[in-house]
PDB file of N, CA and C in Angstrom:
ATOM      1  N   UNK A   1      30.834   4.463  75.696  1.00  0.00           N
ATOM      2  CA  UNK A   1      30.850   5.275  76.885  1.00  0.00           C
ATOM      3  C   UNK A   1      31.728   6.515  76.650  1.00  0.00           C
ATOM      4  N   UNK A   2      31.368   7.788  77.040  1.00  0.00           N
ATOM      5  CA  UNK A   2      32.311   8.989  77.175  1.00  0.00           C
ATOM      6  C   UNK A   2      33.865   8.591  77.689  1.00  0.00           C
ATOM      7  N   UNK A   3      34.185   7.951  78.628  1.00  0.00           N
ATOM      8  CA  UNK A   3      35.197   7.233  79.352  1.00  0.00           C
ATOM      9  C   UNK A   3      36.107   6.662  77.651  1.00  0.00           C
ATOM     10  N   UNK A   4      35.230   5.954  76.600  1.00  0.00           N
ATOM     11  CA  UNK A   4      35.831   5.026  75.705  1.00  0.00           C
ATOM     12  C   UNK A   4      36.768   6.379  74.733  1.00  0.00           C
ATOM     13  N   UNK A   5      36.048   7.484  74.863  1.00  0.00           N
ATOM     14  CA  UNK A   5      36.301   8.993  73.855  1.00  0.00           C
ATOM     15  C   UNK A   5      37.362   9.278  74.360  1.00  0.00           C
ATOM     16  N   UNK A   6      37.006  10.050  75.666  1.00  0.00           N
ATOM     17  CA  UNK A   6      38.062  11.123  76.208  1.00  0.00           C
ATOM     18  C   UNK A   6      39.099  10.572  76.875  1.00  0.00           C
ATOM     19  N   UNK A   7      38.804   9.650  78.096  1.00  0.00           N
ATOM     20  CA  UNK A   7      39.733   8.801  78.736  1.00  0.00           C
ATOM     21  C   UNK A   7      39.334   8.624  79.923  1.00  0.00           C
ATOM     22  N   UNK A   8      40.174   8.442  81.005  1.00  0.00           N
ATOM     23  CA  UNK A   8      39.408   8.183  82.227  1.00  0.00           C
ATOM     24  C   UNK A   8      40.692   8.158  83.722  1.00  0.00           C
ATOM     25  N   UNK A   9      40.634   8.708  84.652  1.00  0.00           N
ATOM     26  CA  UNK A   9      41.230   8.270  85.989  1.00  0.00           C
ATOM     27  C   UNK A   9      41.670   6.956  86.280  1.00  0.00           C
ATOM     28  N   UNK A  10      42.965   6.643  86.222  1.00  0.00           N
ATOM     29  CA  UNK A  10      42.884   5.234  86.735  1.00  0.00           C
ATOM     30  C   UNK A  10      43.796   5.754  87.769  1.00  0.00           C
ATOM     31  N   UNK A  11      43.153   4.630  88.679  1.00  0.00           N
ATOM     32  CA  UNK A  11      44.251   4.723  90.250  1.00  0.00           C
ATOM     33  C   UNK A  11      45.930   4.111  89.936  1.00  0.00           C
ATOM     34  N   UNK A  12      46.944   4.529  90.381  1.00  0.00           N
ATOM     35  CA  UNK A  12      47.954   4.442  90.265  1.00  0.00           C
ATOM     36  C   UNK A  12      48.358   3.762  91.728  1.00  0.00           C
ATOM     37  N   UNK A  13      48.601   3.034  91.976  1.00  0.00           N
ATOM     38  CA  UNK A  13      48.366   2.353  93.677  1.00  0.00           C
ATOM     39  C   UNK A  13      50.086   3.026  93.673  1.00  0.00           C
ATOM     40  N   UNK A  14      51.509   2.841  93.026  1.00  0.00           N
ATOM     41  CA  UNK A  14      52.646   3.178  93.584  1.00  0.00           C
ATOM     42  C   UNK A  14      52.557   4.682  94.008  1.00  0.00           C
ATOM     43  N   UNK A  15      51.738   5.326  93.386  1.00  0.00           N
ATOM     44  CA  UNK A  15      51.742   6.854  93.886  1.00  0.00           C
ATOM     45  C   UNK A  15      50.693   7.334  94.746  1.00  0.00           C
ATOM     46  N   UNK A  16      50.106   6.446  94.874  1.00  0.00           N
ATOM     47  CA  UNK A  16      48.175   6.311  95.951  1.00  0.00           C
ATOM     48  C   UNK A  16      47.174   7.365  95.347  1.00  0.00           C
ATOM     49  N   UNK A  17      47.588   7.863  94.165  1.00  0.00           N
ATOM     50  CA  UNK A  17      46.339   8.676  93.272  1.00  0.00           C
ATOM     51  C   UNK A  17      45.941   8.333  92.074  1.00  0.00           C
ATOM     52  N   UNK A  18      45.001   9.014  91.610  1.00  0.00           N
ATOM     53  CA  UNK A  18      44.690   8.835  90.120  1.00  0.00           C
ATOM     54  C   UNK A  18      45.171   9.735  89.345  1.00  0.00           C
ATOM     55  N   UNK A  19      45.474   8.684  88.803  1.00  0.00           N
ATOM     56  CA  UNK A  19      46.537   9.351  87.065  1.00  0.00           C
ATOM     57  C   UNK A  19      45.404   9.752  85.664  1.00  0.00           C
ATOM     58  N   UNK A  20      45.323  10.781  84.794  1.00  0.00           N
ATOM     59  CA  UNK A  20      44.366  10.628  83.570  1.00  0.00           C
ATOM     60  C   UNK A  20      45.100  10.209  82.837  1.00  0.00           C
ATOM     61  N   UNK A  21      44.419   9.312  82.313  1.00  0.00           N
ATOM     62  CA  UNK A  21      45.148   8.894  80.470  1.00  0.00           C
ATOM     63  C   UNK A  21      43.993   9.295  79.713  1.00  0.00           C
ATOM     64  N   UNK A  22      44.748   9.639  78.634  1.00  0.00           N
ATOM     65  CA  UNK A  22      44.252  10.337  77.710  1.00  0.00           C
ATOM     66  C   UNK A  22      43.715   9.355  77.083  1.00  0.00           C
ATOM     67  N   UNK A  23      42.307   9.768  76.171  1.00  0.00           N
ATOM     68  CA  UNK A  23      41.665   8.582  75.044  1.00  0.00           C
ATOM     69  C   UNK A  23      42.057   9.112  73.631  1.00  0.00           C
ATOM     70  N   UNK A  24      41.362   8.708  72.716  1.00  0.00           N
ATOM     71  CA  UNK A  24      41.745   9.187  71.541  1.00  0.00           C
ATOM     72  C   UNK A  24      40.796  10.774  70.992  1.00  0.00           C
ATOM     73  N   UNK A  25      39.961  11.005  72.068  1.00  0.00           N
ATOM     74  CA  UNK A  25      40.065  12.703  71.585  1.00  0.00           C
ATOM     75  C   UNK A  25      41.020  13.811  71.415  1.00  0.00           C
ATOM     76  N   UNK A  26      42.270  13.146  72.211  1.00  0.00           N
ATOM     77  CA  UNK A  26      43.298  13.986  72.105  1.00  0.00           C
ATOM     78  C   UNK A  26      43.832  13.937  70.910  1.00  0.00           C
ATOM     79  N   UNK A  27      43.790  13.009  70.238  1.00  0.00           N
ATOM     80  CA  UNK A  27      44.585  13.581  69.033  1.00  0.00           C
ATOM     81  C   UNK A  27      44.018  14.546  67.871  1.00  0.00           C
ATOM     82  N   UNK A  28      44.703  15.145  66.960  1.00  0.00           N
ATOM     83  CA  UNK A  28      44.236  16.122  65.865  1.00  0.00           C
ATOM     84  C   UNK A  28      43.647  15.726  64.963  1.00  0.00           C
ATOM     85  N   UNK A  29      43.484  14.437  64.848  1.00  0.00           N
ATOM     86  CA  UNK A  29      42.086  14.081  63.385  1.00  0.00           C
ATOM     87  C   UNK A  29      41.175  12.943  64.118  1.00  0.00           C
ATOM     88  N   UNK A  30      40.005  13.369  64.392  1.00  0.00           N
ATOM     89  CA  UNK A  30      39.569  12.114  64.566  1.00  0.00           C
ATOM     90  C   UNK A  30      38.496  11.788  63.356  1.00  0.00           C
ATOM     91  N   UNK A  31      38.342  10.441  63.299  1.00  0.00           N
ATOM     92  CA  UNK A  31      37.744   9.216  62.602  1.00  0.00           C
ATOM     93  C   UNK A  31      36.507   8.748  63.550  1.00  0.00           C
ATOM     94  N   UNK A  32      35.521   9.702  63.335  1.00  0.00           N
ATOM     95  CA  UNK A  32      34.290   8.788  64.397  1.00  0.00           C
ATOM     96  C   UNK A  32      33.311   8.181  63.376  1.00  0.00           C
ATOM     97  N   UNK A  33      33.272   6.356  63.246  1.00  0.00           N
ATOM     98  CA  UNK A  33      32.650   5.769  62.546  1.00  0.00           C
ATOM     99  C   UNK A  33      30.863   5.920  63.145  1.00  0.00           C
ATOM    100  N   UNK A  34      30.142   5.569  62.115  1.00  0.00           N
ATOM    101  CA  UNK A  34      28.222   5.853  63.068  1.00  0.00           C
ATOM    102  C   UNK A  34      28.132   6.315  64.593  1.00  0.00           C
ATOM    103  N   UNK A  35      28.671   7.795  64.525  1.00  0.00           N
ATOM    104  CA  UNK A  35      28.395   8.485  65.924  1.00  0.00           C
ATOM    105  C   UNK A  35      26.592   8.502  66.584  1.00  0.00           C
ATOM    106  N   UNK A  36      25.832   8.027  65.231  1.00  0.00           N
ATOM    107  CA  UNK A  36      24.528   8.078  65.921  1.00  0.00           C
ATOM    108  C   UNK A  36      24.071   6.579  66.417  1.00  0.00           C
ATOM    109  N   UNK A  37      25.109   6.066  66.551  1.00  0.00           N
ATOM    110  CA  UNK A  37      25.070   4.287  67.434  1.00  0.00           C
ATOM    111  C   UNK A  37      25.408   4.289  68.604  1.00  0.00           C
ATOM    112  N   UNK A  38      25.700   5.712  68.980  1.00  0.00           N
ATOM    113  CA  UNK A  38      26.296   5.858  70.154  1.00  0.00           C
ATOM    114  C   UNK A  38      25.744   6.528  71.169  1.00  0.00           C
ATOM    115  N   UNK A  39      25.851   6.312  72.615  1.00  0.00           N
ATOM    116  CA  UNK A  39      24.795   6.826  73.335  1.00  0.00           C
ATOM    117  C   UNK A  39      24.666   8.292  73.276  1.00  0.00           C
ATOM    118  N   UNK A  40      24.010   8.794  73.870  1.00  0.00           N
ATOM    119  CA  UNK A  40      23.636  10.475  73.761  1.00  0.00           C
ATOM    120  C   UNK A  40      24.760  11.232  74.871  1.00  0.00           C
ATOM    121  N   UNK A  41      24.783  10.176  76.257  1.00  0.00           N
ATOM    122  CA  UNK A  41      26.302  11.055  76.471  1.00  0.00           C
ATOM    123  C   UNK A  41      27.598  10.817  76.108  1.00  0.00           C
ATOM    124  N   UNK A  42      27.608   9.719  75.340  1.00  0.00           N
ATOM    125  CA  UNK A  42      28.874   9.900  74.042  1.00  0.00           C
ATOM    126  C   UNK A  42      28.992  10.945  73.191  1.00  0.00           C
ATOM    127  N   UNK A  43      27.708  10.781  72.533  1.00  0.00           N
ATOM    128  CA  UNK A  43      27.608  12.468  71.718  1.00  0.00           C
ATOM    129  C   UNK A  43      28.136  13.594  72.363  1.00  0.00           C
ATOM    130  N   UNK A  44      27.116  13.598  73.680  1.00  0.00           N
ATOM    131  CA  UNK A  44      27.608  14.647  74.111  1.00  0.00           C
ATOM    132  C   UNK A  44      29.031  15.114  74.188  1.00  0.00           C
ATOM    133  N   UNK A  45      29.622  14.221  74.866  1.00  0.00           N
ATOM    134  CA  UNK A  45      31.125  14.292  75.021  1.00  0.00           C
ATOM    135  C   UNK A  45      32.369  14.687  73.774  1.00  0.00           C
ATOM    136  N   UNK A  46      31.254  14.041  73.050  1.00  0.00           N
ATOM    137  CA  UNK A  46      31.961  14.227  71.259  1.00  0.00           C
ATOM    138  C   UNK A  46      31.310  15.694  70.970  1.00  0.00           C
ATOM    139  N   UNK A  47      30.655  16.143  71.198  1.00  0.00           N
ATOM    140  CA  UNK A  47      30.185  17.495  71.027  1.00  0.00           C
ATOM    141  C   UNK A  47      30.929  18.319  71.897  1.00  0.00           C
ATOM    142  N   UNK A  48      30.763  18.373  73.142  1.00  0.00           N
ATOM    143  CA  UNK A  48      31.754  19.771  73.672  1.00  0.00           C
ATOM    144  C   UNK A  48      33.447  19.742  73.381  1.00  0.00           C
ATOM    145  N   UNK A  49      33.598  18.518  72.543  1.00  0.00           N
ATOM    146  CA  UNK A  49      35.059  18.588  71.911  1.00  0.00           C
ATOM    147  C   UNK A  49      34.874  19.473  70.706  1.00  0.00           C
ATOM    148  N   UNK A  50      33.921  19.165  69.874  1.00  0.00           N
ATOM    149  CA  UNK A  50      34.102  19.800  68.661  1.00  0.00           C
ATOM    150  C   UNK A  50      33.469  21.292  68.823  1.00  0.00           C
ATOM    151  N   UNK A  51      32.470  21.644  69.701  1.00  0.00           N
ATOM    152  CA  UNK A  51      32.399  23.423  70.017  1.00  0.00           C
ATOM    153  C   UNK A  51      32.990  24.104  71.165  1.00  0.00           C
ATOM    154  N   UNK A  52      33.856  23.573  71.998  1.00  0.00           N
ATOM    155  CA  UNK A  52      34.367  23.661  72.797  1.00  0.00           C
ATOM    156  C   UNK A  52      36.193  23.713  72.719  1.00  0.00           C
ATOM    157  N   UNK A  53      36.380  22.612  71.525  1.00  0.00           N
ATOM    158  CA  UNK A  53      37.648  22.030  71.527  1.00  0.00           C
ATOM    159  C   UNK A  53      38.441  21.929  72.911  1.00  0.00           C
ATOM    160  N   UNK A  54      37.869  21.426  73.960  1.00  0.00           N
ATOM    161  CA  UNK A  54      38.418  21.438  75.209  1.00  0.00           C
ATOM    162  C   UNK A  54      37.286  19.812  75.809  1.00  0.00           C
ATOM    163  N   UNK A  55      37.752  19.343  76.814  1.00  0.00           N
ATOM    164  CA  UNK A  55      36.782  18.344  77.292  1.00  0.00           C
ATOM    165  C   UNK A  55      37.034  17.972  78.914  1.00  0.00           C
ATOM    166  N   UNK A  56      35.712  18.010  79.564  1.00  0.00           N
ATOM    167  CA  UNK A  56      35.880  18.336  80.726  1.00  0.00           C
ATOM    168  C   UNK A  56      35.930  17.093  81.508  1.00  0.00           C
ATOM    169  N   UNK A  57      36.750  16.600  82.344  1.00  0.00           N
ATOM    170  CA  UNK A  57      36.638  15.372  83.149  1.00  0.00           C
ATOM    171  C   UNK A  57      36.707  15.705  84.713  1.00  0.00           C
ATOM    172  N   UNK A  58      35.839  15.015  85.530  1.00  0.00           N
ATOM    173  CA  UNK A  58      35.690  15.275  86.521  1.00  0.00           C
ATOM    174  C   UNK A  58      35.916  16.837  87.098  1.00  0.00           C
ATOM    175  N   UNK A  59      35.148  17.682  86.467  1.00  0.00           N
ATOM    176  CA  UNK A  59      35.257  18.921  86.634  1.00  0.00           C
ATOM    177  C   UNK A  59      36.905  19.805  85.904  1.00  0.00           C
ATOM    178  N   UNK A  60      37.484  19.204  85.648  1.00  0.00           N
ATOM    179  CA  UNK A  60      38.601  19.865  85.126  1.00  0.00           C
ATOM    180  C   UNK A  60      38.364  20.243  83.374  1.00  0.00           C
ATOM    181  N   UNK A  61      38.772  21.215  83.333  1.00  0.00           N
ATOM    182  CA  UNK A  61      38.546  20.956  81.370  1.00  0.00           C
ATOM    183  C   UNK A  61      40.341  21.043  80.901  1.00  0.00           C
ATOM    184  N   UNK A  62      40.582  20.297  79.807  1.00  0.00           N
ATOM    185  CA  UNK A  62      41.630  20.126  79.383  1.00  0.00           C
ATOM    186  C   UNK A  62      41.546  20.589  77.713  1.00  0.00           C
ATOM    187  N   UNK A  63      42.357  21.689  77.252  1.00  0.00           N
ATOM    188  CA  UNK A  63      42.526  21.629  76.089  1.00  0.00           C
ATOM    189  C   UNK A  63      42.840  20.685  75.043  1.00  0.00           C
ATOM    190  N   UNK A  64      42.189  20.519  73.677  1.00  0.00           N
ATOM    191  CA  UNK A  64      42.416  19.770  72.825  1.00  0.00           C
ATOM    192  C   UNK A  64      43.819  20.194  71.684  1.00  0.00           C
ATOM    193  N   UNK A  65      44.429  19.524  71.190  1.00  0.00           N
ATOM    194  CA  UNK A  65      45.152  19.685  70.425  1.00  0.00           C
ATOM    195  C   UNK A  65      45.128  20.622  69.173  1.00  0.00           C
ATOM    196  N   UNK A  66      45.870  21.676  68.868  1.00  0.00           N
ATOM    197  CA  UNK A  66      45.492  22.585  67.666  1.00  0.00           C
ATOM    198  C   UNK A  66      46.599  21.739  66.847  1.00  0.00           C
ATOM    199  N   UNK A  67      45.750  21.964  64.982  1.00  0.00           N
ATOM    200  CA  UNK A  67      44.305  22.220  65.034  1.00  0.00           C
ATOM    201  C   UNK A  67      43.447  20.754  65.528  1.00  0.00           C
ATOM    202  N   UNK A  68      42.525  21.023  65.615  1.00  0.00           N
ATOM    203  CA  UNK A  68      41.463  19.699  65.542  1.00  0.00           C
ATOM    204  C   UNK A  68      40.999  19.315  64.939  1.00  0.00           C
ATOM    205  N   UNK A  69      40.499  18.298  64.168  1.00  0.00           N
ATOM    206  CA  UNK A  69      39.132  18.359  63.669  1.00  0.00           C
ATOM    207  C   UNK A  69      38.481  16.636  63.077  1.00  0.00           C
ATOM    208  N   UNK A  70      37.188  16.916  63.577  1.00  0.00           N
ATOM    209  CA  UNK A  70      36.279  15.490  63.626  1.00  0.00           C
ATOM    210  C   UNK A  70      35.734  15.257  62.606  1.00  0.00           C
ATOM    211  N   UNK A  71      35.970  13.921  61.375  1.00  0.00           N
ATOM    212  CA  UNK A  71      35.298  13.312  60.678  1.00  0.00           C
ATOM    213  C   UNK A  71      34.219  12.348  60.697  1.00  0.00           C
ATOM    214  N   UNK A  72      33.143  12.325  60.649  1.00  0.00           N
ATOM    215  CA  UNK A  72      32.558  11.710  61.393  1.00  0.00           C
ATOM    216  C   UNK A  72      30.919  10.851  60.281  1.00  0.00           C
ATOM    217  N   UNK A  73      30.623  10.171  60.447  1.00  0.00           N
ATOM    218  CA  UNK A  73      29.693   9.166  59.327  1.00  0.00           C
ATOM    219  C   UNK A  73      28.449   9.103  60.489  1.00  0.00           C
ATOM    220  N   UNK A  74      27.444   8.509  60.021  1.00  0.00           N
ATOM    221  CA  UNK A  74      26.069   8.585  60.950  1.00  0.00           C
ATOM    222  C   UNK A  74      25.200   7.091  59.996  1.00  0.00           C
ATOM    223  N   UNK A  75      24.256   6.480  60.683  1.00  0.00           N
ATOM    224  CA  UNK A  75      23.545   5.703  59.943  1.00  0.00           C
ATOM    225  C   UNK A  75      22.624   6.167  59.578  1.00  0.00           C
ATOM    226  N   UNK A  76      21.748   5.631  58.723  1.00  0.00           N
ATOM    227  CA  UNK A  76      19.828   6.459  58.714  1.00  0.00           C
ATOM    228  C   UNK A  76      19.761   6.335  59.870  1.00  0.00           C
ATOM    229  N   UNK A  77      18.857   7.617  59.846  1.00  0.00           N
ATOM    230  CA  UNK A  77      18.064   7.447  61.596  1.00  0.00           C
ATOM    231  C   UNK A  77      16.860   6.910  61.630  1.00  0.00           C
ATOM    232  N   UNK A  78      16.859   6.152  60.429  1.00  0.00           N
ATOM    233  CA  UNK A  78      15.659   5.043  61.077  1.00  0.00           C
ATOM    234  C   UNK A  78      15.819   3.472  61.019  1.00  0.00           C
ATOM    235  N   UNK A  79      17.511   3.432  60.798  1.00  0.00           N
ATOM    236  CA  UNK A  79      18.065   2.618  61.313  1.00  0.00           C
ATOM    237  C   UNK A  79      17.629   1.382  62.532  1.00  0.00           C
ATOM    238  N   UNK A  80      17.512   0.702  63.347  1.00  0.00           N
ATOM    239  CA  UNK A  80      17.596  -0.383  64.514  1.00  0.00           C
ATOM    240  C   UNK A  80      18.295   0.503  65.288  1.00  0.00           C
ATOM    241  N   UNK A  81      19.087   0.766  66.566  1.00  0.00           N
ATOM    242  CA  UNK A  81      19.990   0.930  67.700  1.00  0.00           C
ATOM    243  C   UNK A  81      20.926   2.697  66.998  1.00  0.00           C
ATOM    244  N   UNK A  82      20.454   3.133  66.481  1.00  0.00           N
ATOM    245  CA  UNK A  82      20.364   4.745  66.331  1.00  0.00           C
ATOM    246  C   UNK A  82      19.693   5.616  66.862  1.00  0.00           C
ATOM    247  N   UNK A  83      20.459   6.850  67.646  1.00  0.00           N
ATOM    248  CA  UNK A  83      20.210   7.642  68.096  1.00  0.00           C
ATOM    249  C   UNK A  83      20.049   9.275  67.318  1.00  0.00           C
ATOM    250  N   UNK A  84      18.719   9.983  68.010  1.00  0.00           N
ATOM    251  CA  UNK A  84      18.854  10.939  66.801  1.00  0.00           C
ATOM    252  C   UNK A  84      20.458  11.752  67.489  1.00  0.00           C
ATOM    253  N   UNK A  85      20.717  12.703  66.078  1.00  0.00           N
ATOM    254  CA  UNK A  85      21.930  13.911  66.624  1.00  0.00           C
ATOM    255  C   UNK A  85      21.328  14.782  66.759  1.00  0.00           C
ATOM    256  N   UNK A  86      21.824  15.585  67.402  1.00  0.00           N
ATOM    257  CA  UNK A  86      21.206  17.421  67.810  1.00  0.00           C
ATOM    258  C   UNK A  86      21.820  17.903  66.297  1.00  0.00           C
ATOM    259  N   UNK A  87      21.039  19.153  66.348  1.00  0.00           N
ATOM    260  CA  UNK A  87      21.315  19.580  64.748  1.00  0.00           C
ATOM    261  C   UNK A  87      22.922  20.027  64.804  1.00  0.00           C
ATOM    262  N   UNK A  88      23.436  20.694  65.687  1.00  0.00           N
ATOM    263  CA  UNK A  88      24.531  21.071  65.881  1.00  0.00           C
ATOM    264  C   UNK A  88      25.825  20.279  65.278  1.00  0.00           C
ATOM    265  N   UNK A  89      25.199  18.605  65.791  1.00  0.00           N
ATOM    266  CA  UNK A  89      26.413  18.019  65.368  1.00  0.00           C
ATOM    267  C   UNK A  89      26.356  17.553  64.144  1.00  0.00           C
ATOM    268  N   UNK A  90      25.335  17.803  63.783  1.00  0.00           N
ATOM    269  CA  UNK A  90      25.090  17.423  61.401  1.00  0.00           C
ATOM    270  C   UNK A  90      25.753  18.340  61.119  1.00  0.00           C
ATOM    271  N   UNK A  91      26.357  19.527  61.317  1.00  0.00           N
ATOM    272  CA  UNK A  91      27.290  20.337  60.582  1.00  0.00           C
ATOM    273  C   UNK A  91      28.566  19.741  60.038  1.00  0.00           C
TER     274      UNK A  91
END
């Protein structure tokens, strides 16, 4: 899930709002093992990090950490439970 990438709102009941915690896009190297096992708005989400370097949650966008940058592996795509990538993200 995008939520598992970037992070997500959790309610904070002592303060009666939601707090963001950060996921592991925030940090400066990421390690994404077979990104094409992953759903298409995972990709996505993993994509407007890497042309964007920013990622937007519930309408807010938050800068990513300088520098950045995503390592990332894929299965065949004719693999079982693989999704194709947009060409963008084979770079």
């Amino acid at each position: 899930m995008p939520a598992d990438i970037i992070g997500a709102p959790v309610f904070d009941k002592e303060n009666g709002q939601f707090v963001f915690h950060e996921g592991p896009i925030f940090n400066q190297l990421i390690l994404a093992d077979e990104i094409n096992r992953t759903t298409p708005k995972s990709q996505s989400a993993l994509l407007e990090a890497m042309e964007e370097r920013q990622v937007t949650v519930d309408g807010d966008s938050m800068p990513l950490p300088e520098p950045f940058f995503v390592i990332a592996t894929q299965n065949p795509s004719n693999q079982a439970g693989s999704f194709p990538l947009p060409e963008s993200q084979l770079d």
